[in-house]
PDB file of N, CA and C in Angstrom:
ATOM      1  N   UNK A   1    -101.105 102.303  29.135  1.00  0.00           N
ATOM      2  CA  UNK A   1    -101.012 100.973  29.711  1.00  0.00           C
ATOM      3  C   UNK A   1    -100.027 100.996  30.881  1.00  0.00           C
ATOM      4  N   UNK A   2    -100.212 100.165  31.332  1.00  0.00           N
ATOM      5  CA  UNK A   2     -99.446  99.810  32.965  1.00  0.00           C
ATOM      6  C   UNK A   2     -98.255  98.501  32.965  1.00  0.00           C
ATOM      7  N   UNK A   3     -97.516  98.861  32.899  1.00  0.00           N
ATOM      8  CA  UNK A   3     -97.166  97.436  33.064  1.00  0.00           C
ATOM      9  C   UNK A   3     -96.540  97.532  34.660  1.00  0.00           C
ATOM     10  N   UNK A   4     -96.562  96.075  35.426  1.00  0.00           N
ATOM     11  CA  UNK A   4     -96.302  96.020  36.855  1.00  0.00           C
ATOM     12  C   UNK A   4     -94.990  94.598  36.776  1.00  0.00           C
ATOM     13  N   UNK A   5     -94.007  95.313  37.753  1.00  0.00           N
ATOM     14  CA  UNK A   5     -93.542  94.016  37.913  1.00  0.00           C
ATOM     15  C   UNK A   5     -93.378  93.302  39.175  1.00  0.00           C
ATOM     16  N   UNK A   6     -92.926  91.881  39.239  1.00  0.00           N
ATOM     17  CA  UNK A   6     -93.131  91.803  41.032  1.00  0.00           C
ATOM     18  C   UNK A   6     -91.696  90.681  40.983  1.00  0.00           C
ATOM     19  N   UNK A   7     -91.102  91.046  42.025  1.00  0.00           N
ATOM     20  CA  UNK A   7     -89.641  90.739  42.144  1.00  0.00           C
ATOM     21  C   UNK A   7     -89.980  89.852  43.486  1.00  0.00           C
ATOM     22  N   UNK A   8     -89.260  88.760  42.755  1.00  0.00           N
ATOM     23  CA  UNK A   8     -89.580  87.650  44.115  1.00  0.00           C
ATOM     24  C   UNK A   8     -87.976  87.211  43.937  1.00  0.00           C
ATOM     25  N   UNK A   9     -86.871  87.161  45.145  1.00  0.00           N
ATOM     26  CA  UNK A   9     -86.220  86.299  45.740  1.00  0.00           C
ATOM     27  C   UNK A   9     -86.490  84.910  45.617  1.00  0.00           C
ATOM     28  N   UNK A  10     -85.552  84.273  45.270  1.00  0.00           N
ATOM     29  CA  UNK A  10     -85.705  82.908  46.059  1.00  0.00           C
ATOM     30  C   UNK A  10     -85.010  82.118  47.053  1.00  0.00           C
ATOM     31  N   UNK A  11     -84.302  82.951  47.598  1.00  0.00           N
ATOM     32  CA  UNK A  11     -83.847  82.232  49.231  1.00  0.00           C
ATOM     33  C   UNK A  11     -84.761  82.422  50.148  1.00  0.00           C
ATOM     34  N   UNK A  12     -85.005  81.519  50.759  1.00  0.00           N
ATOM     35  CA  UNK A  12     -85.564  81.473  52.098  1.00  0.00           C
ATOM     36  C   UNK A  12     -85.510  82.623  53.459  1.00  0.00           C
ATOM     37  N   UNK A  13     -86.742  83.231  53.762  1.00  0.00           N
ATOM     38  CA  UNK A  13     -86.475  84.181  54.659  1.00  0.00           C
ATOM     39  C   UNK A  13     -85.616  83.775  55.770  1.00  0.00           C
ATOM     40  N   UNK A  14     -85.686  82.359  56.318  1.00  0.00           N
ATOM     41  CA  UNK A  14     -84.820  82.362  58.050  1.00  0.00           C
ATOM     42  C   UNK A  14     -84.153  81.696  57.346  1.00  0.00           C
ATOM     43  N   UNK A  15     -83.850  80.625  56.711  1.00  0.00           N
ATOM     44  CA  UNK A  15     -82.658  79.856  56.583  1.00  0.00           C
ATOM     45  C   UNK A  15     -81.514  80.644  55.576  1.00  0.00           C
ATOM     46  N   UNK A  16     -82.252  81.626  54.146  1.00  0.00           N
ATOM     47  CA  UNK A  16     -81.353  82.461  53.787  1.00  0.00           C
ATOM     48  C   UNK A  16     -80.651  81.616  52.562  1.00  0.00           C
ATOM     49  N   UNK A  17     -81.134  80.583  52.204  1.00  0.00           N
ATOM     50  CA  UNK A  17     -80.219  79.329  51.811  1.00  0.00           C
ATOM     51  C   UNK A  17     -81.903  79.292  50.481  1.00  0.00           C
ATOM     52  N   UNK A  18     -81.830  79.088  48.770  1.00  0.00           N
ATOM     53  CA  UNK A  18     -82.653  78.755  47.909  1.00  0.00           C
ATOM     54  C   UNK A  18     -82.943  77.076  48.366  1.00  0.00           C
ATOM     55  N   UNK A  19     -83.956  77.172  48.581  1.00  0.00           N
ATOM     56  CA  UNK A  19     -84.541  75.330  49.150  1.00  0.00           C
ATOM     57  C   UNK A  19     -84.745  74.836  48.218  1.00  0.00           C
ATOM     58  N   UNK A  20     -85.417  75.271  46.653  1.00  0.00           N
ATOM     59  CA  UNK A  20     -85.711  74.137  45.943  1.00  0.00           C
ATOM     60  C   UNK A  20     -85.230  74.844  44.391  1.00  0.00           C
ATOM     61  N   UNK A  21     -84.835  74.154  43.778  1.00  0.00           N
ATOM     62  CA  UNK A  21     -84.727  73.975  42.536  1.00  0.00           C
ATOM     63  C   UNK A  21     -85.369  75.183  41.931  1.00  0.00           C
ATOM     64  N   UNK A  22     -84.367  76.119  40.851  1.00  0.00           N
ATOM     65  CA  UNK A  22     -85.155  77.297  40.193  1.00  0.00           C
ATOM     66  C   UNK A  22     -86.446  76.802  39.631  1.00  0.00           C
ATOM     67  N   UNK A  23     -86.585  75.560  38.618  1.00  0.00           N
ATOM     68  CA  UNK A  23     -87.859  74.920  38.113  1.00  0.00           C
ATOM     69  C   UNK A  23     -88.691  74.881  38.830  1.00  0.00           C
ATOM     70  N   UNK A  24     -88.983  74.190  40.094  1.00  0.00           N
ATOM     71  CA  UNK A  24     -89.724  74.404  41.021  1.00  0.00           C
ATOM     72  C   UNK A  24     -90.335  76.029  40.881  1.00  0.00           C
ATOM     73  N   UNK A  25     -89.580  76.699  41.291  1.00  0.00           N
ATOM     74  CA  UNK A  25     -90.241  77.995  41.812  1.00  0.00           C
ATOM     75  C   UNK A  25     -91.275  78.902  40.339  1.00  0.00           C
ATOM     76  N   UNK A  26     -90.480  77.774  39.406  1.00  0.00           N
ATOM     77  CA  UNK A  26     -90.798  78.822  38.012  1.00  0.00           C
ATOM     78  C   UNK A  26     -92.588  78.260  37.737  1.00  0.00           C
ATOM     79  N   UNK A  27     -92.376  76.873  37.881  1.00  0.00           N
ATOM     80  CA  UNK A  27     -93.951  75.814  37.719  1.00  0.00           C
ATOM     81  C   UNK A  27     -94.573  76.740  39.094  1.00  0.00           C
ATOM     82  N   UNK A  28     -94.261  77.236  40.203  1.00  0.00           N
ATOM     83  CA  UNK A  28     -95.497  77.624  40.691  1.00  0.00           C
ATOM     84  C   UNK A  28     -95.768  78.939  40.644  1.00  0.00           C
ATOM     85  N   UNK A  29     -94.717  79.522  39.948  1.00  0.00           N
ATOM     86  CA  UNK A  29     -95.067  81.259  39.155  1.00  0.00           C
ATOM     87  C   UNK A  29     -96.186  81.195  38.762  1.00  0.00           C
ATOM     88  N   UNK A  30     -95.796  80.015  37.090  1.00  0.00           N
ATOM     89  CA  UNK A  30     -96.820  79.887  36.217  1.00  0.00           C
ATOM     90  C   UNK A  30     -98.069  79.614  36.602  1.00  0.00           C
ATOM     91  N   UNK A  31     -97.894  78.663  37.948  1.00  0.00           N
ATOM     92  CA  UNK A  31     -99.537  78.270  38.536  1.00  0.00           C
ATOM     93  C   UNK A  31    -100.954  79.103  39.021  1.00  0.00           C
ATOM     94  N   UNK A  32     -99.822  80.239  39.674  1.00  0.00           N
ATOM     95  CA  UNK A  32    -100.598  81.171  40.509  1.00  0.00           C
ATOM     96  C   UNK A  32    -100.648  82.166  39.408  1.00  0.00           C
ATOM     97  N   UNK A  33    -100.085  82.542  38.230  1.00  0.00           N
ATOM     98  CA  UNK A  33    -100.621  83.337  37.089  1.00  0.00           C
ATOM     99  C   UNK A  33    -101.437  82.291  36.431  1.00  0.00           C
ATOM    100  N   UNK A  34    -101.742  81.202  36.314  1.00  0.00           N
ATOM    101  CA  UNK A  34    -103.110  80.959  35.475  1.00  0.00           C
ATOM    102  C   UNK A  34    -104.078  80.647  36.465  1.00  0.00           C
ATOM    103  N   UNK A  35    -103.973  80.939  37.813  1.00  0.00           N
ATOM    104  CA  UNK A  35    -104.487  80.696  38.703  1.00  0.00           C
ATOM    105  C   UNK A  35    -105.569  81.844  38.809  1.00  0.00           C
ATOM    106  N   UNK A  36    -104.829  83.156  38.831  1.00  0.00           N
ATOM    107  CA  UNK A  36    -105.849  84.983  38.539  1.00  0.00           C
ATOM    108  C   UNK A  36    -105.655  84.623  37.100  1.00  0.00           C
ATOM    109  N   UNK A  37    -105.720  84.073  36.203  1.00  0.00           N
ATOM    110  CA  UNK A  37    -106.275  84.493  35.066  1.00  0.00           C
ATOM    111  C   UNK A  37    -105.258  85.615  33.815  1.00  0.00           C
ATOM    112  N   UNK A  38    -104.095  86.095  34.216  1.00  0.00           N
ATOM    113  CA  UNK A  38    -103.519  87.508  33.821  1.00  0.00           C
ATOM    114  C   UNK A  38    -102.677  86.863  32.794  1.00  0.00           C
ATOM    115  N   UNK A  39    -102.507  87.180  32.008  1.00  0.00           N
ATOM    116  CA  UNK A  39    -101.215  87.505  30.785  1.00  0.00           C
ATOM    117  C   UNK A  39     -99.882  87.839  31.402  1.00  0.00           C
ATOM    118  N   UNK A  40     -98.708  86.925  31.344  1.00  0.00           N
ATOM    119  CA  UNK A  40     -97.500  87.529  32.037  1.00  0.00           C
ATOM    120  C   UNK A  40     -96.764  86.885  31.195  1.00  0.00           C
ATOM    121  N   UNK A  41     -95.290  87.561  31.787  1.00  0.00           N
ATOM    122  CA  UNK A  41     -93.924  86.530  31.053  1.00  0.00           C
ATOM    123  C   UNK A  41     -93.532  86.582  32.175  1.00  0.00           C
ATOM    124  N   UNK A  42     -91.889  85.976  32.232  1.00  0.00           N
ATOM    125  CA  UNK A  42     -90.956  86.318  33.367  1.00  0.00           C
ATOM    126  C   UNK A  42     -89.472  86.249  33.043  1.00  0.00           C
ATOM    127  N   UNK A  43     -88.875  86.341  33.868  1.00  0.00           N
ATOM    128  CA  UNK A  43     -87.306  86.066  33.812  1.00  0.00           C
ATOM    129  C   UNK A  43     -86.552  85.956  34.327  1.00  0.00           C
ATOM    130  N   UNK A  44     -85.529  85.049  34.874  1.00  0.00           N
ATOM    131  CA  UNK A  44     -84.945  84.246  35.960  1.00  0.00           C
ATOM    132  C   UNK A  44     -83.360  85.624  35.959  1.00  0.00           C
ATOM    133  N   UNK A  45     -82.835  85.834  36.950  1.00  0.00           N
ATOM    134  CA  UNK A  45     -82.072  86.788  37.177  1.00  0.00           C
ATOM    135  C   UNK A  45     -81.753  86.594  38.239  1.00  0.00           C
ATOM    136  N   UNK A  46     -80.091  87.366  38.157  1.00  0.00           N
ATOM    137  CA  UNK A  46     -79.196  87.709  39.677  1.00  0.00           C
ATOM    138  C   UNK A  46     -79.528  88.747  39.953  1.00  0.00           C
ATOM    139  N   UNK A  47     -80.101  89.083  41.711  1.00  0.00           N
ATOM    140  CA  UNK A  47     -79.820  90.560  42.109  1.00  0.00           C
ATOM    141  C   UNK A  47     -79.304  90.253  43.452  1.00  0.00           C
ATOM    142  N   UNK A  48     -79.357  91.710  44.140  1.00  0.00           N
ATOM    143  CA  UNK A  48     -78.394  91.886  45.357  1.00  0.00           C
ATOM    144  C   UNK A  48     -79.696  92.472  46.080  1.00  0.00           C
ATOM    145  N   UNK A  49     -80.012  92.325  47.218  1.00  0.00           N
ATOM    146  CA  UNK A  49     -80.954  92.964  48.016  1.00  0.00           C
ATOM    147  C   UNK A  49     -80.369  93.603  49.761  1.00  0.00           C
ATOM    148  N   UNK A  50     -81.237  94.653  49.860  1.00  0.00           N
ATOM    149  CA  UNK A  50     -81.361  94.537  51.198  1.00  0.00           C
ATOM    150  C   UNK A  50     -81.989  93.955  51.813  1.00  0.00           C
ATOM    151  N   UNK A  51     -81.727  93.384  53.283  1.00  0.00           N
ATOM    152  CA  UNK A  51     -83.070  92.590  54.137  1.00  0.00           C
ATOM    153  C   UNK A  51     -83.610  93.803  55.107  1.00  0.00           C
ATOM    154  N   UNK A  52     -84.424  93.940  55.730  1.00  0.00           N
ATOM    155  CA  UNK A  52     -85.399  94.696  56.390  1.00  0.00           C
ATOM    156  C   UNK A  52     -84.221  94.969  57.604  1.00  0.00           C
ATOM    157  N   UNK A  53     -83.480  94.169  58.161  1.00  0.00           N
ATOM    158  CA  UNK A  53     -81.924  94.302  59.111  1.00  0.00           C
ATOM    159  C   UNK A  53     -81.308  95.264  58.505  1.00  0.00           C
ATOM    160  N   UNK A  54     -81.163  95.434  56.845  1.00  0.00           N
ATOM    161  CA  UNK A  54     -79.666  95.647  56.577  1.00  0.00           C
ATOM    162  C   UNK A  54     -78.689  95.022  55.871  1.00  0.00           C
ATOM    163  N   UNK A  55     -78.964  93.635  56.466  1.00  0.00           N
ATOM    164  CA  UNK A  55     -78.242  92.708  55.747  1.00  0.00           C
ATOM    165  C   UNK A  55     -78.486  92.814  54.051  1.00  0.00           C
ATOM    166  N   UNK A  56     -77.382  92.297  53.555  1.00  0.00           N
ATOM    167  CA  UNK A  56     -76.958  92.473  51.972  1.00  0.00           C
ATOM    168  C   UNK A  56     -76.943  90.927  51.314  1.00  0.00           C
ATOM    169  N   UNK A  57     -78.017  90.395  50.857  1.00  0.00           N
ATOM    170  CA  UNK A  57     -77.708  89.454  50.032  1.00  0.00           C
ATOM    171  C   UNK A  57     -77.255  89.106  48.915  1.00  0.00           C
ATOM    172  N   UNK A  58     -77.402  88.097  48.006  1.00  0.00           N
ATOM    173  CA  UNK A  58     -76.794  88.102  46.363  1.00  0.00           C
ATOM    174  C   UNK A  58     -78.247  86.815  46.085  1.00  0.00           C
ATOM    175  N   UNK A  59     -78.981  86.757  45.343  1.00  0.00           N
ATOM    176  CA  UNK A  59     -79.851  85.487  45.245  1.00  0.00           C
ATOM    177  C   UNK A  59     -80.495  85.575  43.608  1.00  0.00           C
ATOM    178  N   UNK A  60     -80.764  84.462  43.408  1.00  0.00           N
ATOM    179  CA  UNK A  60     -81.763  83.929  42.127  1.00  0.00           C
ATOM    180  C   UNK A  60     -83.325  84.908  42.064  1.00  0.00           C
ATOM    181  N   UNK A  61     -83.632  85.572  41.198  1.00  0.00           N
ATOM    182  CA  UNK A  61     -84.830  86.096  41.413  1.00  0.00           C
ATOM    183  C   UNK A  61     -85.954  86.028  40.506  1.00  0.00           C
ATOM    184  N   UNK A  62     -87.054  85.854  40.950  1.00  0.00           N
ATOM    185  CA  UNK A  62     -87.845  85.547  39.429  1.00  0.00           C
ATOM    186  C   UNK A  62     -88.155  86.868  39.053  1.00  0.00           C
ATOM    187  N   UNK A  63     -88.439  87.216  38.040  1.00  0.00           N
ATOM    188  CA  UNK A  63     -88.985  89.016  37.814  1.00  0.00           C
ATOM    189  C   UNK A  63     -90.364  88.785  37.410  1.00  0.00           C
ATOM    190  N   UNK A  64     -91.605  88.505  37.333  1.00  0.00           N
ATOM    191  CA  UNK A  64     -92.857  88.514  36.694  1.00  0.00           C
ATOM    192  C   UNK A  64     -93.691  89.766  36.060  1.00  0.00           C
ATOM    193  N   UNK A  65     -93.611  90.035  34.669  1.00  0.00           N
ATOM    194  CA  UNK A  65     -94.148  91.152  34.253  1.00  0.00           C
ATOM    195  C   UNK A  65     -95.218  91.476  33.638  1.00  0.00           C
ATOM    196  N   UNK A  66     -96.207  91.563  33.823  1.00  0.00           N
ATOM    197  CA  UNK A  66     -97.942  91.738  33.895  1.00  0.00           C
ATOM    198  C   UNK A  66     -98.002  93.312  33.122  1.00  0.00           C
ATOM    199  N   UNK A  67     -98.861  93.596  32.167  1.00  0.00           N
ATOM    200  CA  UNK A  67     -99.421  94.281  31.538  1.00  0.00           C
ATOM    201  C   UNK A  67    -100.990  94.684  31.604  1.00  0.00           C
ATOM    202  N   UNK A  68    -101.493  95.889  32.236  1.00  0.00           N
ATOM    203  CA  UNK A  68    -102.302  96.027  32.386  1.00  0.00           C
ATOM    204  C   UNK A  68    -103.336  95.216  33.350  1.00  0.00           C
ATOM    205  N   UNK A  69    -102.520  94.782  34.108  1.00  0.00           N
ATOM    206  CA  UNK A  69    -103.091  93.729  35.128  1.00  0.00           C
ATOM    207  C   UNK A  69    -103.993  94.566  36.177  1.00  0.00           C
ATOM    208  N   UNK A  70    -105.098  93.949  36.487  1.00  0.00           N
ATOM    209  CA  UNK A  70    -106.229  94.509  37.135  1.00  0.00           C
ATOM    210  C   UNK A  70    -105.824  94.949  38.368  1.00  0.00           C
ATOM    211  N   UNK A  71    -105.802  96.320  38.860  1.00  0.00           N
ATOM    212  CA  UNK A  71    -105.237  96.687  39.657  1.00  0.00           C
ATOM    213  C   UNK A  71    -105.519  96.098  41.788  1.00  0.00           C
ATOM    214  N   UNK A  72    -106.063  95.358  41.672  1.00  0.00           N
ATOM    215  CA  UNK A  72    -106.743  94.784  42.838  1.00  0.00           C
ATOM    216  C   UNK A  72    -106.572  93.455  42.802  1.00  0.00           C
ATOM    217  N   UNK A  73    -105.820  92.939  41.817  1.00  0.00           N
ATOM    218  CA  UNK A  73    -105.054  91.625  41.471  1.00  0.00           C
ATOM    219  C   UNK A  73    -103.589  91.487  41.695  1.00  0.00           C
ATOM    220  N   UNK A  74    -103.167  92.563  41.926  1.00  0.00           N
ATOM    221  CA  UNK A  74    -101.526  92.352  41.486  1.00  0.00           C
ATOM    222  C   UNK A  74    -100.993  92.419  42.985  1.00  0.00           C
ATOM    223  N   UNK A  75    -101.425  92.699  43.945  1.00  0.00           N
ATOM    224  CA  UNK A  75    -101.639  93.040  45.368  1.00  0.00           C
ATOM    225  C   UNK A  75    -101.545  91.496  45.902  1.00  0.00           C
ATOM    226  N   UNK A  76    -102.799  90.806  45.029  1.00  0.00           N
ATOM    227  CA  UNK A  76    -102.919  88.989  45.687  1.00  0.00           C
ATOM    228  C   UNK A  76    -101.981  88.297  44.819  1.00  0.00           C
ATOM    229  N   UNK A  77    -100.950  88.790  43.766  1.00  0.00           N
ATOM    230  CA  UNK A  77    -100.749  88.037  43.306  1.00  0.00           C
ATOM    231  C   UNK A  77     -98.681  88.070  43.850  1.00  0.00           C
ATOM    232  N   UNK A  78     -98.817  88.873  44.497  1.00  0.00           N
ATOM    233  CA  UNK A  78     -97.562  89.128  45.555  1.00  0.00           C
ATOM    234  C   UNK A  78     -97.590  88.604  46.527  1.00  0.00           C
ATOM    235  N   UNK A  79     -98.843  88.676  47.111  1.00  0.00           N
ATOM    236  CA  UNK A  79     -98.845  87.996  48.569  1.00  0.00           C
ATOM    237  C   UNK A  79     -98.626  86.802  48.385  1.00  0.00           C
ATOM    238  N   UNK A  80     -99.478  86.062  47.382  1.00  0.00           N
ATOM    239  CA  UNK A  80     -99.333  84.537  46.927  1.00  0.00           C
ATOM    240  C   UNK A  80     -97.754  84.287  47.146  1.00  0.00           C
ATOM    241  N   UNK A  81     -96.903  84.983  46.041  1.00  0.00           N
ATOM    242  CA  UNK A  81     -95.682  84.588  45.784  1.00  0.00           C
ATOM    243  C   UNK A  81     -94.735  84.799  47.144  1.00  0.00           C
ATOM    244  N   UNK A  82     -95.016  85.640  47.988  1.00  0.00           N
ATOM    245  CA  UNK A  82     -94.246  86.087  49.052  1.00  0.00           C
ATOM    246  C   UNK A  82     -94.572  84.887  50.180  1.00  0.00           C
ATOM    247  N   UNK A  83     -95.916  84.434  50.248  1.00  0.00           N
ATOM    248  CA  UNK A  83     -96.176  82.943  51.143  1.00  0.00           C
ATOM    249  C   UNK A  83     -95.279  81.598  50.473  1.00  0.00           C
ATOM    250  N   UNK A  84     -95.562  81.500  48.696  1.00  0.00           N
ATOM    251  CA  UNK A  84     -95.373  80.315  48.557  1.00  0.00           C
ATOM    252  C   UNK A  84     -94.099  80.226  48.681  1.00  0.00           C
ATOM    253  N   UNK A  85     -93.373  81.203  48.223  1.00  0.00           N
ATOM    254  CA  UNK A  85     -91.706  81.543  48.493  1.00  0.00           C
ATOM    255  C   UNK A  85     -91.360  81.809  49.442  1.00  0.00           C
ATOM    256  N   UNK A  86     -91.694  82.058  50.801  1.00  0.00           N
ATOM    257  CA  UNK A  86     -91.546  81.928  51.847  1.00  0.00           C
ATOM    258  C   UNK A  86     -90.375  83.466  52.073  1.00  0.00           C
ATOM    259  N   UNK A  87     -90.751  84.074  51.619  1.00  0.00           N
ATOM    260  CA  UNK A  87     -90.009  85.472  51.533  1.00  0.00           C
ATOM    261  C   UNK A  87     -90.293  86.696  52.754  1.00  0.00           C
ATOM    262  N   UNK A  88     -89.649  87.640  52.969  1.00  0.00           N
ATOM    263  CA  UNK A  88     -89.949  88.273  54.121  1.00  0.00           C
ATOM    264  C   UNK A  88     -90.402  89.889  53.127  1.00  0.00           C
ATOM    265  N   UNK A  89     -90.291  89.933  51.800  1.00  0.00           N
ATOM    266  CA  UNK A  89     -91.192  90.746  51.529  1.00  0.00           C
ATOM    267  C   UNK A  89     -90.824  90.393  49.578  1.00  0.00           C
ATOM    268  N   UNK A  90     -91.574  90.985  48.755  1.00  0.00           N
ATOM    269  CA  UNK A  90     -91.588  90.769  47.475  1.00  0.00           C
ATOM    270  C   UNK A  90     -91.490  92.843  46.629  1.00  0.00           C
ATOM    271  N   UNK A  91     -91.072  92.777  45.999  1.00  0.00           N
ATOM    272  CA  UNK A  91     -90.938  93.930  45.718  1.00  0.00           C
ATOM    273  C   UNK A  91     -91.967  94.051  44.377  1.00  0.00           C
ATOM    274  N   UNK A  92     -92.401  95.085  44.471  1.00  0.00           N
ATOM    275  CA  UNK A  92     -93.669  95.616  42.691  1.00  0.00           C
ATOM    276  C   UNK A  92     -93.149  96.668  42.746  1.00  0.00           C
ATOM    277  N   UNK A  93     -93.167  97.236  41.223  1.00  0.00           N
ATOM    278  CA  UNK A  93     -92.758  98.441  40.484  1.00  0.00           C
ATOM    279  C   UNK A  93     -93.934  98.234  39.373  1.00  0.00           C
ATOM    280  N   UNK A  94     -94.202  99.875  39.173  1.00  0.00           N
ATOM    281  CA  UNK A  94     -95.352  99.873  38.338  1.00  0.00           C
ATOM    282  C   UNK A  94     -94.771 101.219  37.687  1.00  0.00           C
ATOM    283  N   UNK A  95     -95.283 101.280  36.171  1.00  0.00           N
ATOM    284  CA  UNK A  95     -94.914 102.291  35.534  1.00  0.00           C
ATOM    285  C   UNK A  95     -95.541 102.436  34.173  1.00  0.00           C
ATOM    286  N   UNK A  96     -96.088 103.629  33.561  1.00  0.00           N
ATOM    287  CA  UNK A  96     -96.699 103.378  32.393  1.00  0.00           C
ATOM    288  C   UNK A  96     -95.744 103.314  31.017  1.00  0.00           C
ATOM    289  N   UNK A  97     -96.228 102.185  30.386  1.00  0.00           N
ATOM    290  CA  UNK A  97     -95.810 101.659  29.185  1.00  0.00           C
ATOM    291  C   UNK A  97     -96.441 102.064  27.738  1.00  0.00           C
ATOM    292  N   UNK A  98     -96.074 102.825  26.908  1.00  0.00           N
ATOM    293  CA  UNK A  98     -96.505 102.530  25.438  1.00  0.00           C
ATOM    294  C   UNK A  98     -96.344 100.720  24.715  1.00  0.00           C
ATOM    295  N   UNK A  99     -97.304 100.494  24.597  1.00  0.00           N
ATOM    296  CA  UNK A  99     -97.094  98.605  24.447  1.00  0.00           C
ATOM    297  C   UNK A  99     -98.073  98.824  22.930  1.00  0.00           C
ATOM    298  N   UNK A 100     -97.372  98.501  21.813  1.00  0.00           N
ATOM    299  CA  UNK A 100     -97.802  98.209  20.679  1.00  0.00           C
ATOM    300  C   UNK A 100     -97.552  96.499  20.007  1.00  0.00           C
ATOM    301  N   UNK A 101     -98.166  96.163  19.380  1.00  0.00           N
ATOM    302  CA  UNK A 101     -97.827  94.867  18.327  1.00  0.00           C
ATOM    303  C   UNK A 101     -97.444  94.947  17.007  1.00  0.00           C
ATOM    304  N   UNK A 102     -96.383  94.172  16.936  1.00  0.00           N
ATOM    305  CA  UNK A 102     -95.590  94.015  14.881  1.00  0.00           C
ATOM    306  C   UNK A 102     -95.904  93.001  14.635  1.00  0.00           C
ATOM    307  N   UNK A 103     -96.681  92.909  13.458  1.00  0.00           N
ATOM    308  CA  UNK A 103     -97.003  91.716  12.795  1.00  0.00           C
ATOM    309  C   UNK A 103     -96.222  91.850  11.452  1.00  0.00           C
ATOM    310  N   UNK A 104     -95.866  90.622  11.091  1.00  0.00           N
ATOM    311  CA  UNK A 104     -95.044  90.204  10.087  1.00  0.00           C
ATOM    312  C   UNK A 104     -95.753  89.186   9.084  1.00  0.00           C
ATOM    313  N   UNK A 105     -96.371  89.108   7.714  1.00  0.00           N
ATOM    314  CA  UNK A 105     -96.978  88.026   7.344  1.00  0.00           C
ATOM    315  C   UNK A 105     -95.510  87.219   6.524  1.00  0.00           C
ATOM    316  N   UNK A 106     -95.706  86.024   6.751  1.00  0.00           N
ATOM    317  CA  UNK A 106     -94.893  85.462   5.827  1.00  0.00           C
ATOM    318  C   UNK A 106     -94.845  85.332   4.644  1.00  0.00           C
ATOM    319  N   UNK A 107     -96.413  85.479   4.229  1.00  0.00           N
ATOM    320  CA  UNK A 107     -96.619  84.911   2.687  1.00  0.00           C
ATOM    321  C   UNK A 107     -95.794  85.925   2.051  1.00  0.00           C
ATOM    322  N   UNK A 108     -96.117  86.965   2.434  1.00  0.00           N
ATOM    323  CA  UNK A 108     -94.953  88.581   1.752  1.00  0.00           C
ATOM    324  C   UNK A 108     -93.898  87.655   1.581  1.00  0.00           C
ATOM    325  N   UNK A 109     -92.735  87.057   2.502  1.00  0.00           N
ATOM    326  CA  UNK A 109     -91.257  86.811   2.334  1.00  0.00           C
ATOM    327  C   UNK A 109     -91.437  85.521   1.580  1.00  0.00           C
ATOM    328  N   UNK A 110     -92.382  84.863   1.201  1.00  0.00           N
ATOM    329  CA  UNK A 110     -92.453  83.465   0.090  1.00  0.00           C
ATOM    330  C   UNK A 110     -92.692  83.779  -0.881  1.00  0.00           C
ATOM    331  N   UNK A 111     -93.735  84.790  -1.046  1.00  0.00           N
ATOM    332  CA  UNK A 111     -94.542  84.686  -2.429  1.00  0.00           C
ATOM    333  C   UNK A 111     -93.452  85.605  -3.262  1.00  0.00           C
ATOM    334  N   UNK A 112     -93.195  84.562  -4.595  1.00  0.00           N
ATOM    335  CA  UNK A 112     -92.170  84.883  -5.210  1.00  0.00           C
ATOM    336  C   UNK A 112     -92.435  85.800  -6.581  1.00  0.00           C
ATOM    337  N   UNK A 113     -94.005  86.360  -6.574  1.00  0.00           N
ATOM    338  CA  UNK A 113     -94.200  87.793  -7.426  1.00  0.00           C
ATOM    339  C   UNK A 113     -93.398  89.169  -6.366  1.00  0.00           C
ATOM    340  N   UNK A 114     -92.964  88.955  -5.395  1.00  0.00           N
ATOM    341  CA  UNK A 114     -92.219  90.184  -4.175  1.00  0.00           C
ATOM    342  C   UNK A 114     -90.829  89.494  -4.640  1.00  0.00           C
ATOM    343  N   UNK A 115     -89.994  88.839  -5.376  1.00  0.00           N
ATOM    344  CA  UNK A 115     -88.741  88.370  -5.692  1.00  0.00           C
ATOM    345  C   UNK A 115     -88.227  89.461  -6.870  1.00  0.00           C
TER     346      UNK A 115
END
């Protein structure tokens, strides 16, 4: 499995300055992922970047992390975020993942013949 991630900034490319509200940016994450259809999570974070100058920022970043996401999707689904965020570029990292599921039944931890 694949998992991909795509690192979006949220300051503004010329002004340099976050314009709207982290919520904002998070409702139109979610939009444009049920928008392609894909399975994701995310997670709101500090990083430090370079700008394409040089320059050294500090900003709010969303991280969006897609699993097995169709590889000819994850391409539009950067560009999206790099327009709607108004960003001067978005960063993806891709890398293969072992991704398994734990299921837990409850009735096991109630049912009181397991006591």
């Amino acid at each position: 499995m694949t998992e991909t991630r795509i690192y979006v900034g949220l300051n503004d490319a010329v002004t340099l300055e976050q314009r709207f509200d982290t919520g904002r940016y998070v409702s139109i994450l979610k939009h444009v992922c049920r928008a392609y259809h894909v399975p994701f999570s995310f997670s709101v974070v500090e990083g430090g970047y370079f700008h394409e100058n040089g320059d050294y920022t500090q900003e709010t970043t969303l991280v969006l992390s897609l699993i097995d996401a169709p590889t000819d999707t994850v391409p539009e689904i950067a560009r999206d975020l790099c327009a709607f965020f108004h960003q001067e570029s978005v960063l993806v990292t891709e890398g293969a993942v072992n991704a398994y599921f734990v299921k837990d039944s409850l009735e096991a931890a109630t049912d009181p013949q397991t006591e």
